[in-house]
C-alpha atoms as a PDB file:
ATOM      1  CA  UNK A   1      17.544 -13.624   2.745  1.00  0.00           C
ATOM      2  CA  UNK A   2      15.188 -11.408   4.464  1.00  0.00           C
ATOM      3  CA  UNK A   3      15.152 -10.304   8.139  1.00  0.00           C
ATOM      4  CA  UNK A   4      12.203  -8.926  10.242  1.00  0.00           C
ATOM      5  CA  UNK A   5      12.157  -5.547  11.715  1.00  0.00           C
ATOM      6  CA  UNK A   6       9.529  -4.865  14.175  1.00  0.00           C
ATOM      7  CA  UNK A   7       8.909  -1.357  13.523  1.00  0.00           C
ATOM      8  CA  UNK A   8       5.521   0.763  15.144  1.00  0.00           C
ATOM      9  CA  UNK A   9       6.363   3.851  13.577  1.00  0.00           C
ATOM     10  CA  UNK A  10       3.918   6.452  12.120  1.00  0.00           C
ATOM     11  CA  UNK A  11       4.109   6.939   8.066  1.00  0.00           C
ATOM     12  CA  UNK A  12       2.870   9.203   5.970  1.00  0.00           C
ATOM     13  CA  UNK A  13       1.105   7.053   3.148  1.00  0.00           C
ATOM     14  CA  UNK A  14      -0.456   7.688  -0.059  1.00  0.00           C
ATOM     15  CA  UNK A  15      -3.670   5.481  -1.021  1.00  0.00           C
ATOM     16  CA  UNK A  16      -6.123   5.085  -3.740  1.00  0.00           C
ATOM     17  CA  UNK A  17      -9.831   4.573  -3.129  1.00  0.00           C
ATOM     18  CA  UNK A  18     -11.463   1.636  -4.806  1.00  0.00           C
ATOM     19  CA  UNK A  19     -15.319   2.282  -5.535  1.00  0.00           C
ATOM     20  CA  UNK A  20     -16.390   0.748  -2.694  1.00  0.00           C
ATOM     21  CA  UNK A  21     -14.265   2.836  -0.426  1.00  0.00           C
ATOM     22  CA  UNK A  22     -11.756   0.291   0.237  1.00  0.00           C
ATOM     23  CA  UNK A  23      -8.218   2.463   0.771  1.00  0.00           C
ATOM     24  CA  UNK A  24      -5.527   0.904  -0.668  1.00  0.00           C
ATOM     25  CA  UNK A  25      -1.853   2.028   0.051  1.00  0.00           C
ATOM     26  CA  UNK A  26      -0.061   3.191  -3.332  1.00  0.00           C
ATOM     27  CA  UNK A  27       3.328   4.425  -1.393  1.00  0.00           C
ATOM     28  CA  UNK A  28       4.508   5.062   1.815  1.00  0.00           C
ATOM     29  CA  UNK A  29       7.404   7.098   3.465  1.00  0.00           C
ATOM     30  CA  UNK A  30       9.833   5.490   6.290  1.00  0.00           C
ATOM     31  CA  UNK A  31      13.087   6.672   7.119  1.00  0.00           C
ATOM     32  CA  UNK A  32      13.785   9.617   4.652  1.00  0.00           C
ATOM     33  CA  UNK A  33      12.956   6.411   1.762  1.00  0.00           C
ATOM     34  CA  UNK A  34       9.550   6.437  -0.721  1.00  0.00           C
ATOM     35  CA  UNK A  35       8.655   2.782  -0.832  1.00  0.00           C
ATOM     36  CA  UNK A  36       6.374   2.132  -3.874  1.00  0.00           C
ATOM     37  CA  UNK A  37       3.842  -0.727  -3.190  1.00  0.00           C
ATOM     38  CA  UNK A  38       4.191  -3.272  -6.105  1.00  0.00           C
ATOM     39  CA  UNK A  39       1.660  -5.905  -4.798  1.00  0.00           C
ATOM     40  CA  UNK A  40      -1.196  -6.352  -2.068  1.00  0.00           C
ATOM     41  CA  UNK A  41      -1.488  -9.395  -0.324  1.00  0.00           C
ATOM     42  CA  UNK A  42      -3.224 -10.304   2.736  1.00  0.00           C
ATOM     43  CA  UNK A  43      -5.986  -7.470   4.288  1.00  0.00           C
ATOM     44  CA  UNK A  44      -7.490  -8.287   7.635  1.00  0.00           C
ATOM     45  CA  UNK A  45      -8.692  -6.229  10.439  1.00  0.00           C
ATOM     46  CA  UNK A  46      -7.683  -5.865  14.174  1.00  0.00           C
ATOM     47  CA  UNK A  47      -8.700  -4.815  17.859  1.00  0.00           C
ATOM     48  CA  UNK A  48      -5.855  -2.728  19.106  1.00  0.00           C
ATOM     49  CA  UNK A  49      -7.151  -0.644  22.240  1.00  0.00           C
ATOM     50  CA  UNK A  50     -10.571  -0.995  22.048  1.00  0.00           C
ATOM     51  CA  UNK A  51     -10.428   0.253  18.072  1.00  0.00           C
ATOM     52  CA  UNK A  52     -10.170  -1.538  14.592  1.00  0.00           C
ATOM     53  CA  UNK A  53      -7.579  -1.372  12.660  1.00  0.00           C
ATOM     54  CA  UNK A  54      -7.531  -2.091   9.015  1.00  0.00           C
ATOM     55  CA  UNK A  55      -4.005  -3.852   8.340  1.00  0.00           C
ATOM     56  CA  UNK A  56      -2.490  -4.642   4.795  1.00  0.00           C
ATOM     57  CA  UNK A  57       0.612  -7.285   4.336  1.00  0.00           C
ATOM     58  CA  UNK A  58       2.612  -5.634   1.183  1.00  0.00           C
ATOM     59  CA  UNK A  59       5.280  -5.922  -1.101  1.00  0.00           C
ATOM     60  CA  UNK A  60       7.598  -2.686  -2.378  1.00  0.00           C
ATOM     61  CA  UNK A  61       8.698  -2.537  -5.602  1.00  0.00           C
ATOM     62  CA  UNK A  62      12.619  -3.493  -3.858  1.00  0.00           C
ATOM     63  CA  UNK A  63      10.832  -6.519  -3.240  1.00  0.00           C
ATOM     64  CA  UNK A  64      10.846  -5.829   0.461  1.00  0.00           C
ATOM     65  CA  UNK A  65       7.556  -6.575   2.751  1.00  0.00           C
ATOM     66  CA  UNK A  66       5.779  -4.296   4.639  1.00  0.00           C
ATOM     67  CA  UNK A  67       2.723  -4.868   7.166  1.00  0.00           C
ATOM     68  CA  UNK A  68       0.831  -1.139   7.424  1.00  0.00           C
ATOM     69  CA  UNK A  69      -1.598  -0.530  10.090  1.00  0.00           C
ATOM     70  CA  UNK A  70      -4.751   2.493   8.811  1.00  0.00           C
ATOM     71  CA  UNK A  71      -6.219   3.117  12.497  1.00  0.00           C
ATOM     72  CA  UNK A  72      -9.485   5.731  10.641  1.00  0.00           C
ATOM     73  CA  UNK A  73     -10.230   6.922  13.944  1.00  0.00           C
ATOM     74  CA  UNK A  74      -7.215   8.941  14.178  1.00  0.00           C
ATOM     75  CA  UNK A  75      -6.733   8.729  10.253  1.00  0.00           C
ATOM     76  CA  UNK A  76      -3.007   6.842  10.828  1.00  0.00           C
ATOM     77  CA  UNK A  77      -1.117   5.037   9.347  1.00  0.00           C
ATOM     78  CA  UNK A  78       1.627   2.524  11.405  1.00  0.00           C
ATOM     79  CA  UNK A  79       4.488   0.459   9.570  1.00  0.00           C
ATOM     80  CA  UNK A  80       4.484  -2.353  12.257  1.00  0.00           C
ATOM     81  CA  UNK A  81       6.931  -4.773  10.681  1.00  0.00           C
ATOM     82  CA  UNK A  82       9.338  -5.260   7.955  1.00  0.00           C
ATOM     83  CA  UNK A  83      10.616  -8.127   6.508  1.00  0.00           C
ATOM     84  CA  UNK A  84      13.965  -6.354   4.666  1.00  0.00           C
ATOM     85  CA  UNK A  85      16.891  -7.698   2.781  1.00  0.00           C
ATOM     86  CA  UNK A  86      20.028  -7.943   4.058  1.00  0.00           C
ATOM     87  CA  UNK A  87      21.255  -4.627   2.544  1.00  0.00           C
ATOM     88  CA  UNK A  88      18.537  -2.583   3.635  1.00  0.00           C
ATOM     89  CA  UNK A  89      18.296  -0.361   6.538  1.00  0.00           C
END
């Protein structure tokens, strides 16, 4: 069983350019843990304060979910919610 975690915390994020300049997150850090993205599901894009925001639903290799927000205005990335398992903190 999984449980959501609203998060909105800044994470330092590694990501791989496609050749058409797509970024695509490879691994992420949040809370002292390296989560290694396994899969890429759902990409869409977003108006948060008057700026888009390119936002990616993944899945870690721990088969937790993870929805990252890239805001390339400020270059950021945001881990706005989790969807953990029971054990994880």
């Amino acid at each position: 069983m999984h449980r959501e975690v609203l998060v909105g915390e800044p994470v330092n994020t590694l990501v791989r350019v496609t050749a058409s300049g797509v970024l695509l997150p490879t691994s992420f850090v949040w809370r002292d843990h390296t989560r290694y993205v396994a899969n890429i599901g759902r990409q869409w894009e977003e108006q948060v304060q008057g700026r888009r925001v390119h936002c990616s639903l993944i899945q870690a290799v721990d088969n937790n979910t993870f929805e990252l927000h890239w805001d390339p205005a400020n270059n950021q990335w945001t881990l706005q919610r989790a969807w953990l398992h029971d054990q994880v903190a």
